[in-house]
Protein backbone atom coordinates (compact mmCIF):
# COMPACT_ATOMS: atom_id res chain seq x y z
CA UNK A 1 0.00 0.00 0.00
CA UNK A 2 1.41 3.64 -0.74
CA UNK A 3 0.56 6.73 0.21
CA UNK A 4 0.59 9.86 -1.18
CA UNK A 5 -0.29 13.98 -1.28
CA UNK A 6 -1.78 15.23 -4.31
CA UNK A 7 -4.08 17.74 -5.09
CA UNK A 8 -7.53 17.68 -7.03
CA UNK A 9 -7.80 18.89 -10.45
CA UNK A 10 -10.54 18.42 -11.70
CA UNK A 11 -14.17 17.18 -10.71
CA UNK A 12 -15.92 15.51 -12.98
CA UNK A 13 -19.64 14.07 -10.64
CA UNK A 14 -22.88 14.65 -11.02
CA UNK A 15 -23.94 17.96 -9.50
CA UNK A 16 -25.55 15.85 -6.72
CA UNK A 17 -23.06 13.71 -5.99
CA UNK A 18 -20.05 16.19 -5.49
CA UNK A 19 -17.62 15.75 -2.94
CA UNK A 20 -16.89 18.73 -0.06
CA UNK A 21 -14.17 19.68 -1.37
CA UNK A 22 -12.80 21.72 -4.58
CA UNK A 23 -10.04 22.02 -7.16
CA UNK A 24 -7.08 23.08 -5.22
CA UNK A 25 -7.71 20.87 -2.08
CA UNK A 26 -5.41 18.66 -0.37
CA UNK A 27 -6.32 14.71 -0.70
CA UNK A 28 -4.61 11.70 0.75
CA UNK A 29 -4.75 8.97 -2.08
CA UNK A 30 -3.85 5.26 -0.73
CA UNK A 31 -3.47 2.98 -3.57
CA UNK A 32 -2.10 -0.09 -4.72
CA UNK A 33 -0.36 -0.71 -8.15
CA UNK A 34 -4.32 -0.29 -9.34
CA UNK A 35 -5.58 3.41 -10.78
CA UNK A 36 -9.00 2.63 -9.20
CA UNK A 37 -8.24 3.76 -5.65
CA UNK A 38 -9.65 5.34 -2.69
CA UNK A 39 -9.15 9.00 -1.54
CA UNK A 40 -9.53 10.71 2.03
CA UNK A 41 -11.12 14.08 1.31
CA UNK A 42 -10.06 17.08 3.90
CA UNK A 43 -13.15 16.02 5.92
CA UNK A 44 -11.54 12.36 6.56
CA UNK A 45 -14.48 11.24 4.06
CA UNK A 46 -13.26 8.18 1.72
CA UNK A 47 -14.46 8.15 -2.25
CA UNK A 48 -13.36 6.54 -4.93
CA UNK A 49 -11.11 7.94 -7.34
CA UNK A 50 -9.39 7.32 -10.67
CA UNK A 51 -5.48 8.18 -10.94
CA UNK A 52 -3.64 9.01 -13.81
CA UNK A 53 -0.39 10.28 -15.08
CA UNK A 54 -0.34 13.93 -15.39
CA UNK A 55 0.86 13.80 -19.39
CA UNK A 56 -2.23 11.54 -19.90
CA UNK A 57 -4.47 14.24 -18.17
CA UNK A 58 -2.95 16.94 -19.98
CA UNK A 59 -3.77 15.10 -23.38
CA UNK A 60 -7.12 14.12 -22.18
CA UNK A 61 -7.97 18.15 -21.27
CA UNK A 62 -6.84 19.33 -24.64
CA UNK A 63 -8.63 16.15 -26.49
CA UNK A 64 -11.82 17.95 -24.49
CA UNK A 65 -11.17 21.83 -25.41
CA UNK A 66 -10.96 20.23 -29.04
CA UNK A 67 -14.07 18.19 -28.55
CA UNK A 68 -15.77 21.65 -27.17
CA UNK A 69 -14.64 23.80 -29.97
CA UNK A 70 -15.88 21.55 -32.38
CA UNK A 71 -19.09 21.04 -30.56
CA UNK A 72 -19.30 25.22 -30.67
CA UNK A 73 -18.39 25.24 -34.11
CA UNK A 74 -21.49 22.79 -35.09
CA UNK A 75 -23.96 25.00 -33.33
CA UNK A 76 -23.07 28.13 -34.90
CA UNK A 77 -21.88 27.33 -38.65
CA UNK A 78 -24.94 28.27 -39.89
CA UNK A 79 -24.84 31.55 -38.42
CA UNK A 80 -23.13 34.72 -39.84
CA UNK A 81 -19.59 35.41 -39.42
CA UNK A 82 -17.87 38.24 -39.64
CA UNK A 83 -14.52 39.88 -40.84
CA UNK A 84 -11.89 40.49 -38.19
CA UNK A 85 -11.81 43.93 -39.91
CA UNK A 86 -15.40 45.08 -38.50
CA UNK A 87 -15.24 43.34 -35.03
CA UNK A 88 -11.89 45.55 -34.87
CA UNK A 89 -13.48 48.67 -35.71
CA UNK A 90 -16.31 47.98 -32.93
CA UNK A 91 -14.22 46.77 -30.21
CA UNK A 92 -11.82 49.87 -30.77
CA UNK A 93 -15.05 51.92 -29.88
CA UNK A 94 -16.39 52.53 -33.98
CA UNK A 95 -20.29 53.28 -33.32
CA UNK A 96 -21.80 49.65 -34.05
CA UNK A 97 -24.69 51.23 -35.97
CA UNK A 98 -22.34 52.49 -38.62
CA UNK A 99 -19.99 49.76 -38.92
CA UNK A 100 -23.14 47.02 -39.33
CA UNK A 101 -24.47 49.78 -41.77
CA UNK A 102 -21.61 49.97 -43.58
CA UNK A 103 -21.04 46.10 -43.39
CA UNK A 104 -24.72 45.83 -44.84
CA UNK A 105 -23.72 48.20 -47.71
CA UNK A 106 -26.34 50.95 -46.81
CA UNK A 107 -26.18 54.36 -46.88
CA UNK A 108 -27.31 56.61 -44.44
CA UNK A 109 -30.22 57.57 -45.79
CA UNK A 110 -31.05 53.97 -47.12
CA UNK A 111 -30.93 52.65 -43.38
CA UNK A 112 -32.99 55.49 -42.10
CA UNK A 113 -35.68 54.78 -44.61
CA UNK A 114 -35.86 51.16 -43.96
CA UNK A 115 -35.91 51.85 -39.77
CA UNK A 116 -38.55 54.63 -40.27
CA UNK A 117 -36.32 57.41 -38.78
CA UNK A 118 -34.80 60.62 -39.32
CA UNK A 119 -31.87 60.94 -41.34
CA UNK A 120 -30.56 63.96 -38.72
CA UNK A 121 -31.69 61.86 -35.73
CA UNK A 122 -29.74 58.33 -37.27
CA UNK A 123 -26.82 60.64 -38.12
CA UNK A 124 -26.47 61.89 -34.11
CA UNK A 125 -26.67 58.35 -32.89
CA UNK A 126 -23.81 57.28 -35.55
CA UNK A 127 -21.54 59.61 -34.22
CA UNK A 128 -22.77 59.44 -30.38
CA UNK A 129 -24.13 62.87 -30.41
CA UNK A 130 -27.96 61.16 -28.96
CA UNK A 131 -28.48 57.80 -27.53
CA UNK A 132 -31.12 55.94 -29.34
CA UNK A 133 -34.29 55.28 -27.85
CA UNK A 134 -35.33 51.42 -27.52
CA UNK A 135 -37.98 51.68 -29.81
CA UNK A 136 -35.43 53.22 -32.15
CA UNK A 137 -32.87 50.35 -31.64
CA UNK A 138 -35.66 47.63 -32.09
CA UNK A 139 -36.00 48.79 -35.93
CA UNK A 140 -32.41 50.01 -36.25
CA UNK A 141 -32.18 46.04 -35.54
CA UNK A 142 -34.62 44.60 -37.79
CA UNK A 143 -33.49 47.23 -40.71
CA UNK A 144 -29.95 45.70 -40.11
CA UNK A 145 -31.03 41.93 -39.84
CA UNK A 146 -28.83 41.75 -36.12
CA UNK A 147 -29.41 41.40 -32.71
CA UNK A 148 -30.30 43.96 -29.91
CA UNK A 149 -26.51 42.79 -28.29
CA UNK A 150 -25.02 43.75 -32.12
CA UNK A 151 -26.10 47.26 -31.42
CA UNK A 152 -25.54 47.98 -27.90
């Protein structure tokens, strides 16, 4: 029998059936030569654990990002995407209602016909001068084929 200090990784239980302690936690692991073994949680509470080599772990966590990615991937490819260029230009602080505007290949005027607004008023929220009302965003959205979160 050997005995040894190690610390928990990773949890992988049901929600119900999780242990009282968390990542980062002490645990005494007794164990044989098998990697089905028994742990004493901080608590002195015994559960069964599974031990493997940390390179083997490693592989195992990257084999699941890559299983994740692809998952996220799957659920979104039929949804638009969008050119480094414009999520640039609205991260760096660009008014989102012009660069989706622009991105959409309307002009000023075009987009405030389609949202049933002032050319003046759309022109003031473009460059931050008024804040749009709700109402306002709600066909500023719909004109633009986005989401309220594109626009705000």
């Amino acid at each position: 029998m050997v005995e040894a200090r190690a610390r928990v990784l990773e949890i992988s239980l049901p929600a119900n059936d999780l242990p009282k302690f968390v990542p980062g936690d002490e645990v005494t692991i007794i164990s044989s030569s098998a990697t089905n073994t028994l742990a004493t949680g901080p608590d002195g509470e015994e559960f069964p654990v599974t031990v493997i080599a940390r390179h083997e772990y490693e592989a195992m966590t990257e084999h699941m990002e890559d299983l994740e990615a692809l998952i996220a991937y799957r659920q979104t490819r039929d949804e638009e995407s969008l050119p480094l260029e414009m999520i640039k230009r609205i991260t760096g602080g660009e008014n989102p209602v012009r660069v989706w505007r622009e991105y959409r290949g309307l002009s000023l005027r075009a987009l405030a016909g389609k949202a049933g607004v002032s050319y003046s008023y759309l022109s003031e929220i473009e460059t931050g001068k008024k804040e749009p009302a709700l109402k306002t965003l709600k066909r500023l959205t719909t004109a633009l084929d986005v989401d309220l979160d594109d626009l705000v």
